[in-house]
N, C-alpha and C. Protein backbone atom coordinates (compact mmCIF):
# COMPACT_ATOMS: atom_id res chain seq x y z
N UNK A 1 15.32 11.69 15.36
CA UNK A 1 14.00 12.27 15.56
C UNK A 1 13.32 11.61 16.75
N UNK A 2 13.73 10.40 16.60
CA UNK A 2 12.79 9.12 18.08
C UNK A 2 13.74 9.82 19.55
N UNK A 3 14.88 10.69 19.26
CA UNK A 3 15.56 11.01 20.62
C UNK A 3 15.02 12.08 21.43
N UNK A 4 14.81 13.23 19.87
CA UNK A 4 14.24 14.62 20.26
C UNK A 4 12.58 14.51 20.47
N UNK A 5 11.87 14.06 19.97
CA UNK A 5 10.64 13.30 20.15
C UNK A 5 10.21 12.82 21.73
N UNK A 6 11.52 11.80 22.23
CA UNK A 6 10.91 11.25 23.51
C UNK A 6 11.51 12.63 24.51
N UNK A 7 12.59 13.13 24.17
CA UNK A 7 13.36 14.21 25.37
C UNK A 7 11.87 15.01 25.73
N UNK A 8 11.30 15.58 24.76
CA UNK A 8 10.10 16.68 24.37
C UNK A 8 9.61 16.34 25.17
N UNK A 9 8.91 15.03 25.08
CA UNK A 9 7.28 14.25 25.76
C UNK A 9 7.50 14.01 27.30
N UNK A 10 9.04 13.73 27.47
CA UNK A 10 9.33 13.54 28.61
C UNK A 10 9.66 15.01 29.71
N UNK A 11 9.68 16.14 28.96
CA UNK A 11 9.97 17.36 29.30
C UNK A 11 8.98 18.38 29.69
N UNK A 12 8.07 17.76 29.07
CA UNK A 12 6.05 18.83 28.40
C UNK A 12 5.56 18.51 29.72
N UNK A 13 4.77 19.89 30.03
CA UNK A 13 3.98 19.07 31.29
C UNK A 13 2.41 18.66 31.08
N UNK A 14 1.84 19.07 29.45
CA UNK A 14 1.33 18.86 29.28
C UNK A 14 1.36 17.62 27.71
N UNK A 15 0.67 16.19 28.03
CA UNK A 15 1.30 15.41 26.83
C UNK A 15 0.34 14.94 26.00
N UNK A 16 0.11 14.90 25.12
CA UNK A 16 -0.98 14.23 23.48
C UNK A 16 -1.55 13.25 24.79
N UNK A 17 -3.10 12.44 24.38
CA UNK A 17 -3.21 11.52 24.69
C UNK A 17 -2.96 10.08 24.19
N UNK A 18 -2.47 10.36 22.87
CA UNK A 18 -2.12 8.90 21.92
C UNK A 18 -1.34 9.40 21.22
N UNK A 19 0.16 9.22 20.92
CA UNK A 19 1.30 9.62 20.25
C UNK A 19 1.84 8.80 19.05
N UNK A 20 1.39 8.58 18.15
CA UNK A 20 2.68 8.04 17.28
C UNK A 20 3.56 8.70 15.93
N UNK A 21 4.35 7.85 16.17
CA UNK A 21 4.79 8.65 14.15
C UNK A 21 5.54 7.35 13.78
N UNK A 22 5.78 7.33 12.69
CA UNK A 22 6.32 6.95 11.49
C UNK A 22 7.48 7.21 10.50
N UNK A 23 8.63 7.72 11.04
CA UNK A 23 9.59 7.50 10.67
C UNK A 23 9.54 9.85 10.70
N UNK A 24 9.22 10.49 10.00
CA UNK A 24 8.77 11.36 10.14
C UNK A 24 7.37 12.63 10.09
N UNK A 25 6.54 10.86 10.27
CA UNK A 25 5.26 11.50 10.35
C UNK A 25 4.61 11.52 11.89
N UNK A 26 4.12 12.24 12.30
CA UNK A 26 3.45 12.23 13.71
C UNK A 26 1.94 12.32 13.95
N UNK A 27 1.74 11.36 14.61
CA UNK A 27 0.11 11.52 14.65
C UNK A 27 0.20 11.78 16.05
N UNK A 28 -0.66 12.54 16.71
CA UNK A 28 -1.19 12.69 18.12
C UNK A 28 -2.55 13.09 18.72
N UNK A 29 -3.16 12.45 19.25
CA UNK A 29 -4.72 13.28 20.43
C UNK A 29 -4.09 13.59 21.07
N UNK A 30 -4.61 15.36 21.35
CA UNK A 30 -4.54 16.60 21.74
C UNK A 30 -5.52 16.51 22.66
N UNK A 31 -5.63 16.54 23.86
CA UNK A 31 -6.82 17.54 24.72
C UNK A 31 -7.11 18.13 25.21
N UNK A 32 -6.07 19.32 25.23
CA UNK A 32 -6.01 20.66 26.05
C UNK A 32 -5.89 21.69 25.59
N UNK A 33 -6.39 21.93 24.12
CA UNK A 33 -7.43 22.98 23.66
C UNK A 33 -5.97 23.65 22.63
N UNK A 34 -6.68 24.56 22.00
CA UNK A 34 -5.68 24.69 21.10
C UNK A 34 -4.46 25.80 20.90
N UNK A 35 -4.84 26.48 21.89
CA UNK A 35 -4.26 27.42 22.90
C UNK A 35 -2.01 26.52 22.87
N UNK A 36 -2.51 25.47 23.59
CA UNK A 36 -1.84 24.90 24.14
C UNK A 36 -1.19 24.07 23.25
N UNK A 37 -1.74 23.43 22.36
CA UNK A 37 -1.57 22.98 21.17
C UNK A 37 -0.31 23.41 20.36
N UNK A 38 -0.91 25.04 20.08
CA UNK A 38 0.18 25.84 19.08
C UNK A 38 1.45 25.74 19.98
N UNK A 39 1.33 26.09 21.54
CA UNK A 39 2.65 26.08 22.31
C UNK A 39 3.29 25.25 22.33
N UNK A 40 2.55 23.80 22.07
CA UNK A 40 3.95 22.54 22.20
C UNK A 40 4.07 22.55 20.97
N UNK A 41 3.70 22.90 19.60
CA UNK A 41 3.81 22.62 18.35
C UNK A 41 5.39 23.64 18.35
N UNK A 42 5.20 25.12 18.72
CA UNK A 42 6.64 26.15 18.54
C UNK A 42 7.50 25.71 19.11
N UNK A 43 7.06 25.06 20.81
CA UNK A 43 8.29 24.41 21.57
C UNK A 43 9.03 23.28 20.60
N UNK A 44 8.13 22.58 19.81
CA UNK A 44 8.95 21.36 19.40
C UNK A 44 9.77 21.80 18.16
N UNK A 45 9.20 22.47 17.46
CA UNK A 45 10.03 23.07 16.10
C UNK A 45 11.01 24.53 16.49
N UNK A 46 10.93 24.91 17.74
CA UNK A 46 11.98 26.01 17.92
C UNK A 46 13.44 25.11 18.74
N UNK A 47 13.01 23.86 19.28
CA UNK A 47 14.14 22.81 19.98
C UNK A 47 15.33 22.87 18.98
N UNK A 48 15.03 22.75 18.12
CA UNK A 48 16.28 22.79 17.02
C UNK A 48 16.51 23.43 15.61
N UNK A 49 17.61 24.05 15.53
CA UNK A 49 17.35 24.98 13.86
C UNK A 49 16.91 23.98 12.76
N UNK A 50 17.37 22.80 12.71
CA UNK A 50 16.97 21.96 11.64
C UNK A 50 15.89 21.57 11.59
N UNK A 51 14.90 21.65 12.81
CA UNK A 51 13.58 20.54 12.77
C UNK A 51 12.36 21.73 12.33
N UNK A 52 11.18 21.61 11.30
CA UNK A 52 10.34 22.47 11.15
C UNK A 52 9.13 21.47 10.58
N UNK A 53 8.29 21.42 12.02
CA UNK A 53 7.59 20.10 11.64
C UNK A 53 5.84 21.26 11.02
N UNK A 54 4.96 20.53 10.26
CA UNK A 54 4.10 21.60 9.91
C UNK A 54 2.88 20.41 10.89
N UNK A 55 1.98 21.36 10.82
CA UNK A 55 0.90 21.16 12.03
C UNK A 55 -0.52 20.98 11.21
N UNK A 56 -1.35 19.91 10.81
CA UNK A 56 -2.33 19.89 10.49
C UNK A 56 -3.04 19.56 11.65
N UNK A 57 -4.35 20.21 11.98
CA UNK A 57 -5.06 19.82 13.10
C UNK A 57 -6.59 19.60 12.47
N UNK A 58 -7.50 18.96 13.39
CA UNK A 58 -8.92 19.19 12.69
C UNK A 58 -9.63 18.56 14.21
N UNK A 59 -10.76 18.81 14.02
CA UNK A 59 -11.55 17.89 15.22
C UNK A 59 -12.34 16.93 15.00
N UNK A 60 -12.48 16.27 13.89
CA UNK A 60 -13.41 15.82 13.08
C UNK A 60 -12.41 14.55 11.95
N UNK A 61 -11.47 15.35 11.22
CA UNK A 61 -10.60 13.83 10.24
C UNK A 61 -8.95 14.53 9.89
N UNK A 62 -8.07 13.47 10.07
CA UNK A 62 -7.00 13.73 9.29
C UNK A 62 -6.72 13.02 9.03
N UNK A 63 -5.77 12.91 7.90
CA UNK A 63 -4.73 12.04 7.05
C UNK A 63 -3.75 11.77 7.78
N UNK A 64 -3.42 10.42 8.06
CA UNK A 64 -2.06 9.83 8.11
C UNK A 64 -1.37 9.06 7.68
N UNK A 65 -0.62 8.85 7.38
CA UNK A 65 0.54 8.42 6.12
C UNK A 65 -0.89 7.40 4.92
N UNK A 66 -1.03 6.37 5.05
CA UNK A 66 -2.49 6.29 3.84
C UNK A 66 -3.55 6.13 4.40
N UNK A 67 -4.19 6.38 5.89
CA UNK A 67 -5.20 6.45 6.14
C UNK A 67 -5.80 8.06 6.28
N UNK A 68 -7.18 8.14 6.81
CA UNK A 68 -8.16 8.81 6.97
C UNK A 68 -8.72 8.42 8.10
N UNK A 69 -8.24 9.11 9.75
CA UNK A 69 -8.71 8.26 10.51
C UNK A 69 -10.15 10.00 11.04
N UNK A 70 -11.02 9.73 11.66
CA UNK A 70 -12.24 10.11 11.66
C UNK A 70 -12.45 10.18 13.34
N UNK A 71 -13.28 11.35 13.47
CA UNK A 71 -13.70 10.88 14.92
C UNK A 71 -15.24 10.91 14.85
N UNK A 72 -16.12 9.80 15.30
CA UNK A 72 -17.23 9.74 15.21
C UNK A 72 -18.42 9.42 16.35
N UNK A 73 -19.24 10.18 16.77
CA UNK A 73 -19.73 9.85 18.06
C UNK A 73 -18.78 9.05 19.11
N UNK A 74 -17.67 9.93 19.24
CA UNK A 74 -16.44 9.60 20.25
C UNK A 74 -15.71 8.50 19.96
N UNK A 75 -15.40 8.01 18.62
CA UNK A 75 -14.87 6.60 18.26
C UNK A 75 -14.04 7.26 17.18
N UNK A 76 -13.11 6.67 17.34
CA UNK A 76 -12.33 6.79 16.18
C UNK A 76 -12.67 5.65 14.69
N UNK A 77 -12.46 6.70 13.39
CA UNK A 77 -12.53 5.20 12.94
C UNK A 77 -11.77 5.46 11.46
N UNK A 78 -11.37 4.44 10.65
CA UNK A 78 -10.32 4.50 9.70
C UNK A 78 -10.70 4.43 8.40
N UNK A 79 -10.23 4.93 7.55
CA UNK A 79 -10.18 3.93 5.72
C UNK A 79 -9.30 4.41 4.94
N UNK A 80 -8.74 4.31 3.75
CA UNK A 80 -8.13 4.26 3.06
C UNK A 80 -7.73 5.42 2.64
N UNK A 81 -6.80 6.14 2.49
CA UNK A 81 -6.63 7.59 2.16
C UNK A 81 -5.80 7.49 1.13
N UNK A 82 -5.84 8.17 -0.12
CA UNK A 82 -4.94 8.05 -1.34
C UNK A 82 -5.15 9.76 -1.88
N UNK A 83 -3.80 10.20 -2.28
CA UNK A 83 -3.77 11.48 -2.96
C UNK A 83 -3.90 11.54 -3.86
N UNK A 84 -4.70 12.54 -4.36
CA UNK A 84 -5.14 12.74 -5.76
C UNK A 84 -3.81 12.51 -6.24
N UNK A 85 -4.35 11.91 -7.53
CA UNK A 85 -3.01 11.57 -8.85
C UNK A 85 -3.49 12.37 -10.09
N UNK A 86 -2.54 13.14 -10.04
CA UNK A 86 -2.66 14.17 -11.00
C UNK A 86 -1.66 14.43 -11.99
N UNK A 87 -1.92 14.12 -13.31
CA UNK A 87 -1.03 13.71 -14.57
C UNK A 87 -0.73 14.80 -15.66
N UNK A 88 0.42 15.64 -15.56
CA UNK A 88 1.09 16.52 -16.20
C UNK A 88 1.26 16.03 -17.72
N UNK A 89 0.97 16.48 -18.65
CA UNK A 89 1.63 15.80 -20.00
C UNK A 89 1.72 16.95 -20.88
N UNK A 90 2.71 16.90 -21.29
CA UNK A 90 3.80 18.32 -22.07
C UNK A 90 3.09 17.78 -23.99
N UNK A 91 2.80 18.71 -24.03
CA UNK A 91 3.03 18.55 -25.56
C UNK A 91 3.71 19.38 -26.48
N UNK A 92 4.68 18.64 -27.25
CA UNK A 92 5.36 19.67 -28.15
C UNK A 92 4.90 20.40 -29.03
């Protein structure tokens, strides 16, 4: 994924402004509108039949792997993100 990942970034003529991921999570700042966005999102998931990465975007907060990072009067900022735990119990 770190091969097809750098080939991409190194290929795009347009690139995230802050890139990372996490084994198969990807975080990135975007700033060239969303137009452009969706196009490197199809370019990167049409590169290969196996890869089908899904695209959460927002302008304002997303989740990454356990944070909640925020954008706030032009600052980024972080805390703790945990998924609801939600408890199935069968009764006979």
């Amino acid at each position: 994924m770190a091969d097809l990942e750098q080939w991409l970034l190194n290929h795009c003529t347009q690139k995230p402004l802050l890139n990372f991921r996490h084994i198969d999570d990807i975080f990135m700042i975007w700033t060239y509108g969303d137009y452009s966005l969706i196009e490197f999102y199809q370019d990167f998931n049409g590169f290969h039949p196996n890869i089908n990465l899904t695209l959460e975007q927002s302008t304002q907060q997303v989740n990454f792997l356990d944070t909640t990072v925020k954008l706030q009067h032009e600052h980024l900022s972080t805390t703790l993100y945990r998924k609801a735990f939600i408890l199935n119990i069968q009764q006979n």
